[in-house]
N, C-alpha and C. Protein backbone atom coordinates (compact mmCIF):
# COMPACT_ATOMS: atom_id res chain seq x y z
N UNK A 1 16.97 -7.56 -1.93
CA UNK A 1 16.03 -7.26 -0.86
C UNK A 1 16.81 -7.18 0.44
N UNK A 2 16.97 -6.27 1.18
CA UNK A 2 17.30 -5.89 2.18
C UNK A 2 16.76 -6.56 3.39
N UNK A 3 17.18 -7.03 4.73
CA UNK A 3 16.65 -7.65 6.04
C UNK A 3 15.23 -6.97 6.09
N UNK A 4 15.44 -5.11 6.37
CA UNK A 4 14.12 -4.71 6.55
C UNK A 4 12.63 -5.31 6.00
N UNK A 5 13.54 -5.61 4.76
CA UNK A 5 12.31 -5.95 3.62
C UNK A 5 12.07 -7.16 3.68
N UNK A 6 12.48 -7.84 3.83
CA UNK A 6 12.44 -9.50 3.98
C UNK A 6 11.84 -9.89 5.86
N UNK A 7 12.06 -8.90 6.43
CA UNK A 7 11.13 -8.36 7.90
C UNK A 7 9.79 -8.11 7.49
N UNK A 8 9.49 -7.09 6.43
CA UNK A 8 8.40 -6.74 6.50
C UNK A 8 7.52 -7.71 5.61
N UNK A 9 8.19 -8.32 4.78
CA UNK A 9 6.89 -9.17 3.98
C UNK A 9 7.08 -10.44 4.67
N UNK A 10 7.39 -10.58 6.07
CA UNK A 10 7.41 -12.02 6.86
C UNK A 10 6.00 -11.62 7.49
N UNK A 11 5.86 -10.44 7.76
CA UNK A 11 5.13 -10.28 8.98
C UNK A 11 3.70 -9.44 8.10
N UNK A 12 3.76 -9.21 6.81
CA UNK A 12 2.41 -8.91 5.56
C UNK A 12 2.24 -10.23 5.42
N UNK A 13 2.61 -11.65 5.27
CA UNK A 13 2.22 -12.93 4.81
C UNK A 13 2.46 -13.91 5.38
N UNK A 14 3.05 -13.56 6.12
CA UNK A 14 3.04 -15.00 7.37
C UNK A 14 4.50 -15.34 6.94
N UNK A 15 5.27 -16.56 7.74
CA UNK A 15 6.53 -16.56 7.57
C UNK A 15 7.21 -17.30 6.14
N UNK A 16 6.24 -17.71 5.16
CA UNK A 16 6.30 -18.13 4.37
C UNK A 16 6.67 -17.43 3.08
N UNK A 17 5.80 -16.41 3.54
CA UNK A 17 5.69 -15.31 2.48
C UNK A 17 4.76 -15.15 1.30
N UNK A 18 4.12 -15.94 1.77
CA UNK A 18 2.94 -16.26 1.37
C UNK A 18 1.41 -16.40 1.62
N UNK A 19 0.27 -16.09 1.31
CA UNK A 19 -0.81 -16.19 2.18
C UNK A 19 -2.02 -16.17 1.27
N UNK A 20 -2.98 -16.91 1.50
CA UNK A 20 -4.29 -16.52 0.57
C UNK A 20 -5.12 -15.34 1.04
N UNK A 21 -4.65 -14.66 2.39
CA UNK A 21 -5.28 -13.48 2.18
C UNK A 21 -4.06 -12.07 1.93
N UNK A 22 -4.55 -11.15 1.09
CA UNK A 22 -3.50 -10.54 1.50
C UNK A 22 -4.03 -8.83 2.23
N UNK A 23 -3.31 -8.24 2.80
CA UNK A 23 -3.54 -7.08 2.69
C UNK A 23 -4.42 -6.43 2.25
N UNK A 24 -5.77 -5.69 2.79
CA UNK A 24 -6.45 -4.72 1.68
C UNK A 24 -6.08 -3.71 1.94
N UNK A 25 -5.78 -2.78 1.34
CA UNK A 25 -5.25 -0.92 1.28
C UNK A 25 -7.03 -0.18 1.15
N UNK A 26 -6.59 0.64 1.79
CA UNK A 26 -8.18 1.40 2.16
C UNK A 26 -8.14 2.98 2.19
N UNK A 27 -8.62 3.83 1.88
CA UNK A 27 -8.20 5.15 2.19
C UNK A 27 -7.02 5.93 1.41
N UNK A 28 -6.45 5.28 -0.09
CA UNK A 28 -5.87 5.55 -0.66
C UNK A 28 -6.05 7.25 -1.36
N UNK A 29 -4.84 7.68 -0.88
CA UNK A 29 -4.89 9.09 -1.32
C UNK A 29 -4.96 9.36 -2.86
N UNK A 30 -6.20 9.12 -3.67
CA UNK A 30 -5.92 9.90 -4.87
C UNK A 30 -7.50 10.57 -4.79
N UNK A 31 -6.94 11.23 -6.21
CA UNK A 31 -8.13 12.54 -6.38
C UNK A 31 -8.84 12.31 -6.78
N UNK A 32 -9.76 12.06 -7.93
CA UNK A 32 -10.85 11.73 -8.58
C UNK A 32 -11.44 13.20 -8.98
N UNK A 33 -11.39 13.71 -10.41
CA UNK A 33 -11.98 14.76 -10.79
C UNK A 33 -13.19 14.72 -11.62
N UNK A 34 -14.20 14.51 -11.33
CA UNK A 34 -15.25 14.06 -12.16
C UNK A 34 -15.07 14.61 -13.69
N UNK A 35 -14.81 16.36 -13.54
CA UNK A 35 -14.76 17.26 -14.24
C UNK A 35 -14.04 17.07 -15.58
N UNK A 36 -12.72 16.64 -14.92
CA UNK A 36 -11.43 16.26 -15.53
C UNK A 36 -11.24 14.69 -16.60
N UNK A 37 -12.18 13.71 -15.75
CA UNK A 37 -12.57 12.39 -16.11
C UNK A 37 -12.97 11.93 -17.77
N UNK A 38 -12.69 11.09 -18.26
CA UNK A 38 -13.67 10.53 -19.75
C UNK A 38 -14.11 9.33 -19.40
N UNK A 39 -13.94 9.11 -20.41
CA UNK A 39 -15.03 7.32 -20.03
C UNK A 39 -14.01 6.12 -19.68
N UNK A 40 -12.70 6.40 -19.60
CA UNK A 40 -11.61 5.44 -19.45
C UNK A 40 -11.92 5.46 -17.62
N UNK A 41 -11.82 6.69 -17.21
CA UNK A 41 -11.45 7.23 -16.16
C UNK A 41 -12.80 6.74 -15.24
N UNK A 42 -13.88 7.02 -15.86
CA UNK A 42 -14.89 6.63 -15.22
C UNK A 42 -14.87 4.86 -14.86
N UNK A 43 -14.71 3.75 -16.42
CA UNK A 43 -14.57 2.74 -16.24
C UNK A 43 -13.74 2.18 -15.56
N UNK A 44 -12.34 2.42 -14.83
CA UNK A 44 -11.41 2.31 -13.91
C UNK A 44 -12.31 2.93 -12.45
N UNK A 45 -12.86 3.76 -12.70
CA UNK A 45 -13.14 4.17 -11.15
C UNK A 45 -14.05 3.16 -10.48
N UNK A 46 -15.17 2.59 -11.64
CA UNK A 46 -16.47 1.46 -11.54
C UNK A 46 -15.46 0.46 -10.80
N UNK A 47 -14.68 0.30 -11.94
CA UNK A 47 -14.18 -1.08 -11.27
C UNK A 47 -13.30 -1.26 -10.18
N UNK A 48 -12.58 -0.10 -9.57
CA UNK A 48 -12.40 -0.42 -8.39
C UNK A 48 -13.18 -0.02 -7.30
N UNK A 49 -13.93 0.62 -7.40
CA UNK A 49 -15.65 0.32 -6.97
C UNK A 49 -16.16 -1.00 -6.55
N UNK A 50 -15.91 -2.04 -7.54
CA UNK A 50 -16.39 -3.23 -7.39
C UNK A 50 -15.08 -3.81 -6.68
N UNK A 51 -14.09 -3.98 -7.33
CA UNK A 51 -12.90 -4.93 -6.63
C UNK A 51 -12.94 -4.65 -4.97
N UNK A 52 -13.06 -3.34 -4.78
CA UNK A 52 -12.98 -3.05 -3.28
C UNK A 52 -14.24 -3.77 -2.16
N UNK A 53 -15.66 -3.71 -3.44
CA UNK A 53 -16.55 -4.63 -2.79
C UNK A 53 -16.50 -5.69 -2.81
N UNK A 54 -15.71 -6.75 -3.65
CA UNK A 54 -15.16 -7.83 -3.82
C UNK A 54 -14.20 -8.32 -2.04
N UNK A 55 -13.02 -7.25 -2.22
CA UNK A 55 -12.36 -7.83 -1.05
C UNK A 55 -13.19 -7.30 0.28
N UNK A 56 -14.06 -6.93 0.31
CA UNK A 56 -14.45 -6.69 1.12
C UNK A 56 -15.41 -7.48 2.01
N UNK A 57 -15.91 -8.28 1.16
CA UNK A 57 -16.84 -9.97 1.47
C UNK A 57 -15.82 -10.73 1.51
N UNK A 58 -14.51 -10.75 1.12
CA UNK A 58 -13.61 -11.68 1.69
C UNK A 58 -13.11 -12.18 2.78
């Protein structure tokens, strides 16, 4: 791990590097093709559906 990197996860988790909250990512660039989709695709989409409403009451 490089300084940069050991910079940047001081200042994502506090100086410990550690934290009970972490980061939520929001606005993630992927596609979603309904068209394209099966039932795997659908059940992954539900559930981060939910996880996102999960951290989101956090």
């Amino acid at each position: 791990m490089t300084q940069h990197d050991e910079t940047k996860q001081s200042s994502l988790y506090g100086q410990g590097g550690h934290s009970g909250k972490l980061p939520v990512a929001k606005a993630e660039d992927v596609e979603f093709s309904e068209e394209l989709a099966d039932d795997a695709d659908r059940i992954a989409a539900e559930r981060a559906r939910q996880a996102d409403a999960r951290a989101e009451q956090q």
